[in-house]
N, C-alpha and C. Protein backbone atom coordinates (compact mmCIF):
# COMPACT_ATOMS: atom_id res chain seq x y z
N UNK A 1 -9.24 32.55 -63.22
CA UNK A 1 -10.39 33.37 -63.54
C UNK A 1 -10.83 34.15 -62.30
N UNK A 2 -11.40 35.49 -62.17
CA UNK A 2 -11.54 35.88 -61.45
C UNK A 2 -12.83 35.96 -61.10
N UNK A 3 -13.37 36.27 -60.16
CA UNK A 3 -15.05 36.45 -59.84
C UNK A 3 -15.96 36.73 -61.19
N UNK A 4 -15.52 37.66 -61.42
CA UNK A 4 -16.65 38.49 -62.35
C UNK A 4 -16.60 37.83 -63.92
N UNK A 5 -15.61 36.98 -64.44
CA UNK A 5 -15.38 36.54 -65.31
C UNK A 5 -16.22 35.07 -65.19
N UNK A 6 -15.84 34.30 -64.04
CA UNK A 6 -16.94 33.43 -63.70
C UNK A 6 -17.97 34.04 -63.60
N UNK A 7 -18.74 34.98 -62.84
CA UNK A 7 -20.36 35.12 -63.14
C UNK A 7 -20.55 35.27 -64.86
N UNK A 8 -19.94 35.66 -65.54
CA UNK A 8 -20.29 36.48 -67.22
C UNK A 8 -20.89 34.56 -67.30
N UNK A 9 -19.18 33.63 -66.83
CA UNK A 9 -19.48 32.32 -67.32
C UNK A 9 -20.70 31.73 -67.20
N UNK A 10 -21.17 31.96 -66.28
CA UNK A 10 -22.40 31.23 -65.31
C UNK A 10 -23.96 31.36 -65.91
N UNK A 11 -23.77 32.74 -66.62
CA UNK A 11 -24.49 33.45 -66.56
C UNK A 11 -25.63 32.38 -67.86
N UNK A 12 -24.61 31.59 -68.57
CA UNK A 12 -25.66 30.89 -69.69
C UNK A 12 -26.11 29.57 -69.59
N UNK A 13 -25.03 29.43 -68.19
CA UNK A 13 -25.06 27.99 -67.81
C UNK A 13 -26.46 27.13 -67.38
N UNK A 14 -26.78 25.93 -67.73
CA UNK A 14 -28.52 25.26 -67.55
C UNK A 14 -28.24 24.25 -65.65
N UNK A 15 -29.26 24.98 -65.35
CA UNK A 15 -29.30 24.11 -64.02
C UNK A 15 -29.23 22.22 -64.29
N UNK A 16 -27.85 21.69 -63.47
CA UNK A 16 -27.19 20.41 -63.68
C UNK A 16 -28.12 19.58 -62.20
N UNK A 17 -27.88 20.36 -61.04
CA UNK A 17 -28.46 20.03 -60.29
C UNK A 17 -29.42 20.75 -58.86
N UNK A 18 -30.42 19.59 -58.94
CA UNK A 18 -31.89 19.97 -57.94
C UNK A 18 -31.56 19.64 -56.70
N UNK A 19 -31.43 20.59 -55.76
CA UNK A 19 -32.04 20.30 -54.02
C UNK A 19 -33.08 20.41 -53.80
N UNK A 20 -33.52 18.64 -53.77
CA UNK A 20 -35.09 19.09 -53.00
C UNK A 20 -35.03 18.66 -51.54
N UNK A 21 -36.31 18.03 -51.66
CA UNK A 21 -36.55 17.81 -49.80
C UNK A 21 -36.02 16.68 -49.45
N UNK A 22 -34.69 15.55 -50.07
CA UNK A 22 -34.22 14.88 -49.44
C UNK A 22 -32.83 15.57 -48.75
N UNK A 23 -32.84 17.33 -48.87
CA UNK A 23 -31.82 17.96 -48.72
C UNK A 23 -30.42 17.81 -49.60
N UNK A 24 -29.39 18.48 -49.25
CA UNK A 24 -27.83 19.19 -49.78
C UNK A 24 -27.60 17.23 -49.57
N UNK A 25 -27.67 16.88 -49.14
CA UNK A 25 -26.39 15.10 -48.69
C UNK A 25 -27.08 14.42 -49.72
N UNK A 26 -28.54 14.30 -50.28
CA UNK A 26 -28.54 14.10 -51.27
C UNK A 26 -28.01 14.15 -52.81
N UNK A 27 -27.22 15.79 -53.10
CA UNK A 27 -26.73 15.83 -54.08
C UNK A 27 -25.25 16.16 -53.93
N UNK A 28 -24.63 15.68 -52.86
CA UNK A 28 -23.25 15.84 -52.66
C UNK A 28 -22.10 15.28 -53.49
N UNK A 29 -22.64 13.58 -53.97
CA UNK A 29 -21.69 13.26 -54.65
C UNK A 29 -21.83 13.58 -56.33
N UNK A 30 -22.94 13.70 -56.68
CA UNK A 30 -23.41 14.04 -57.59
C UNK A 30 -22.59 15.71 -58.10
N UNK A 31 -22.52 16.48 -57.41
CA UNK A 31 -22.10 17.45 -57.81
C UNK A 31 -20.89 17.49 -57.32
N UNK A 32 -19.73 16.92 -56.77
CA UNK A 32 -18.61 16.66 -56.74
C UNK A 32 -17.92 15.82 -58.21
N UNK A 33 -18.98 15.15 -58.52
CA UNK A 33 -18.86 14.46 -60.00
C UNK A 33 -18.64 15.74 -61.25
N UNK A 34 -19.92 16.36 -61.01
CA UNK A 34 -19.57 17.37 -61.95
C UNK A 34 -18.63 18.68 -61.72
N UNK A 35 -18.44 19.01 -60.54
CA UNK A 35 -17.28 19.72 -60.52
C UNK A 35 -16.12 18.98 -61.36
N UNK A 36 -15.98 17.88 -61.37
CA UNK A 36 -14.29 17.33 -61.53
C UNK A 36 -14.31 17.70 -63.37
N UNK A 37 -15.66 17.09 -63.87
CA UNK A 37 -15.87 17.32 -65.04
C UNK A 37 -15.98 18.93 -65.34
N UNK A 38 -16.83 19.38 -64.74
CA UNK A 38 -16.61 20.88 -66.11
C UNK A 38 -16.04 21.78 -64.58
N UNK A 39 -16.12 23.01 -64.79
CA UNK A 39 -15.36 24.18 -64.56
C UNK A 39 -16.56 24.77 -63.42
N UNK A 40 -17.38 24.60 -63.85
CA UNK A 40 -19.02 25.72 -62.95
C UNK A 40 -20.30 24.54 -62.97
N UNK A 41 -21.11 24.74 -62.09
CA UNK A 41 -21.91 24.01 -61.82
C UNK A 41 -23.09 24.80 -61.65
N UNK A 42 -24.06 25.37 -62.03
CA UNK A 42 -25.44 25.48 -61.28
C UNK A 42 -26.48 24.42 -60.75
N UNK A 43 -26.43 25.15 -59.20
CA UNK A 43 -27.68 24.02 -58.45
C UNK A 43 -28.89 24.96 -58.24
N UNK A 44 -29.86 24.25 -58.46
CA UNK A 44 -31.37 24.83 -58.12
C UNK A 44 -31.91 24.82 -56.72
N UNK A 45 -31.97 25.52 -55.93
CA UNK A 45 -32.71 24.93 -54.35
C UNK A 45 -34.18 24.89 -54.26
N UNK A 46 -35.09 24.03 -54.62
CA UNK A 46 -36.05 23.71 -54.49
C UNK A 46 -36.87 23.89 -53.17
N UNK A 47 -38.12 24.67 -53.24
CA UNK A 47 -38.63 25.45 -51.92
C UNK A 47 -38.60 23.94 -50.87
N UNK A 48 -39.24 23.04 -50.82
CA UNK A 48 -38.57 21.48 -49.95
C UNK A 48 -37.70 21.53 -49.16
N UNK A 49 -36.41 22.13 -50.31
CA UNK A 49 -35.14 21.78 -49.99
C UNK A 49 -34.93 23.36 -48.57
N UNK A 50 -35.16 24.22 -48.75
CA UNK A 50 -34.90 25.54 -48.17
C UNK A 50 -35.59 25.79 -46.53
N UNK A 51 -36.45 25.01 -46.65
CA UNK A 51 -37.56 25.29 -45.21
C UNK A 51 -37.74 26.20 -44.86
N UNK A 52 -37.07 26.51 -43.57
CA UNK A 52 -36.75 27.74 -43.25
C UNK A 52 -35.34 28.83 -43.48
N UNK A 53 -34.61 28.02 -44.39
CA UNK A 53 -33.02 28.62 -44.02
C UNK A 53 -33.24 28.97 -46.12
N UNK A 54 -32.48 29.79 -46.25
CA UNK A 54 -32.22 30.94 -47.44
C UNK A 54 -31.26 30.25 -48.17
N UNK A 55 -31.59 30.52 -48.98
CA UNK A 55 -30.69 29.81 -50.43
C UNK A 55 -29.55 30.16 -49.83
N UNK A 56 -28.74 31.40 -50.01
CA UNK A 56 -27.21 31.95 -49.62
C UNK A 56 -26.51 30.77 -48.04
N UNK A 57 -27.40 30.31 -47.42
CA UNK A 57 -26.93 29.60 -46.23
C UNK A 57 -26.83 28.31 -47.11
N UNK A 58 -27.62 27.40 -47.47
CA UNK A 58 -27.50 26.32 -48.41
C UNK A 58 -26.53 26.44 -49.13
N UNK A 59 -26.35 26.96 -49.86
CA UNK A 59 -25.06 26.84 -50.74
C UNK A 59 -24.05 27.21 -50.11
N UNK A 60 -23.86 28.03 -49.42
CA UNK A 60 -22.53 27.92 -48.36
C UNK A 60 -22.19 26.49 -47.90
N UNK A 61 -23.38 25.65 -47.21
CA UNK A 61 -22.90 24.76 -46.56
C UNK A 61 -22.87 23.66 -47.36
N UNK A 62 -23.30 23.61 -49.09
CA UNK A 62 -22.52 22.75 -49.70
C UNK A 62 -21.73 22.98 -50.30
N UNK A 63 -21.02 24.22 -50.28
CA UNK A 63 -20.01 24.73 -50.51
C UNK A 63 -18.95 23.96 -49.53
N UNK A 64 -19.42 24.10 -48.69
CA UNK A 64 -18.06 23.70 -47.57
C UNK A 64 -17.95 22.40 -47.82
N UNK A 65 -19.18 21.68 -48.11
CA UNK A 65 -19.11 19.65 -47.80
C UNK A 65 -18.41 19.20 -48.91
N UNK A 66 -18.21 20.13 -50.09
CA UNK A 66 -18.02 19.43 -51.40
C UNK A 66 -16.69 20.37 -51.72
N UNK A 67 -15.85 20.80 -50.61
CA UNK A 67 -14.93 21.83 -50.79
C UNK A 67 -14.92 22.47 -52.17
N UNK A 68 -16.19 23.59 -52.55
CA UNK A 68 -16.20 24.17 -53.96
C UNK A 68 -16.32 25.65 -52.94
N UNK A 69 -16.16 26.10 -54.14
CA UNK A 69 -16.53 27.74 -53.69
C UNK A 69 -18.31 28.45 -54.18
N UNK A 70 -18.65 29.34 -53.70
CA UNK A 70 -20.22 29.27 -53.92
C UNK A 70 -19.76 30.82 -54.67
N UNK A 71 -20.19 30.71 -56.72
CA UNK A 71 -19.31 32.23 -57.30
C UNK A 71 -20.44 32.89 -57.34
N UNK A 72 -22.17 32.91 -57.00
CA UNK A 72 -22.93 33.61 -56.87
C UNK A 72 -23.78 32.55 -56.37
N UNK A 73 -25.18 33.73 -55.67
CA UNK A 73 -26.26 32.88 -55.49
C UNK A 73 -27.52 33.95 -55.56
N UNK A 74 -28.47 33.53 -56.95
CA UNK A 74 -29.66 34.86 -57.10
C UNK A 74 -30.75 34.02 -57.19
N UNK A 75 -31.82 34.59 -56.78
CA UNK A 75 -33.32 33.78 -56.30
C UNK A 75 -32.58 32.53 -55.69
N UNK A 76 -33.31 31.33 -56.18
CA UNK A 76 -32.86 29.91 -55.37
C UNK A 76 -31.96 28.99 -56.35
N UNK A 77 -30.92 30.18 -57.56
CA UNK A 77 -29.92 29.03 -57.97
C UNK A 77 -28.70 29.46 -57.41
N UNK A 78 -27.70 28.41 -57.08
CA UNK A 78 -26.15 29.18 -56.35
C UNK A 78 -25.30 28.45 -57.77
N UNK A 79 -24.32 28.87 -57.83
CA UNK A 79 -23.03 28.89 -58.94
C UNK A 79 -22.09 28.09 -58.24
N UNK A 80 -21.32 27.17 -58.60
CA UNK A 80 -20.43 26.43 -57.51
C UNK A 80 -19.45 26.48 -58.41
N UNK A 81 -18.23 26.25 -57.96
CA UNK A 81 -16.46 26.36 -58.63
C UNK A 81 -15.88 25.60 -58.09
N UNK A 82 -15.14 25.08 -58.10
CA UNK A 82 -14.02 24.08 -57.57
C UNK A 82 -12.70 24.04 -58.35
């Protein structure tokens, strides 16, 4: 699938999982779980969770911990793929 075919996907998908203020290591294994199970994941970043650093940096860097790819990120939900 290519980018844009995943966002169309994403696009109806219901937020699976919350970053709040125990931070990203909180929901690491949790959303490695659901990667294996479905195809796309939406995570919510909860203002807690963000402090000072921007949704687009957050999901990068659980992008990297949970080796997924980050297929969008608008207001504070990011799209994850694996």
């Amino acid at each position: 699938m290519d980018e844009q075919e995943l966002r169309k996907e994403a696009h109806d998908l219901d937020v699976t999982v919350w970053v709040g203020k125990a931070g990203i290591e909180a929901v690491i294994d949790e959303l490695n779980d659901q990667l294996a199970a479905r195809n796309l994941v939406k995570v919510k970043f909860l203002r807690a969770a963000r402090g000072g650093t921007s949704t687009e940096e957050l999901a990068e860097e659980l992008a990297e911990v949970t080796g997924s790819d980050v297929v969008e990120t608008r207001g504070n939900t990011g799209v994850f793929h694996k």
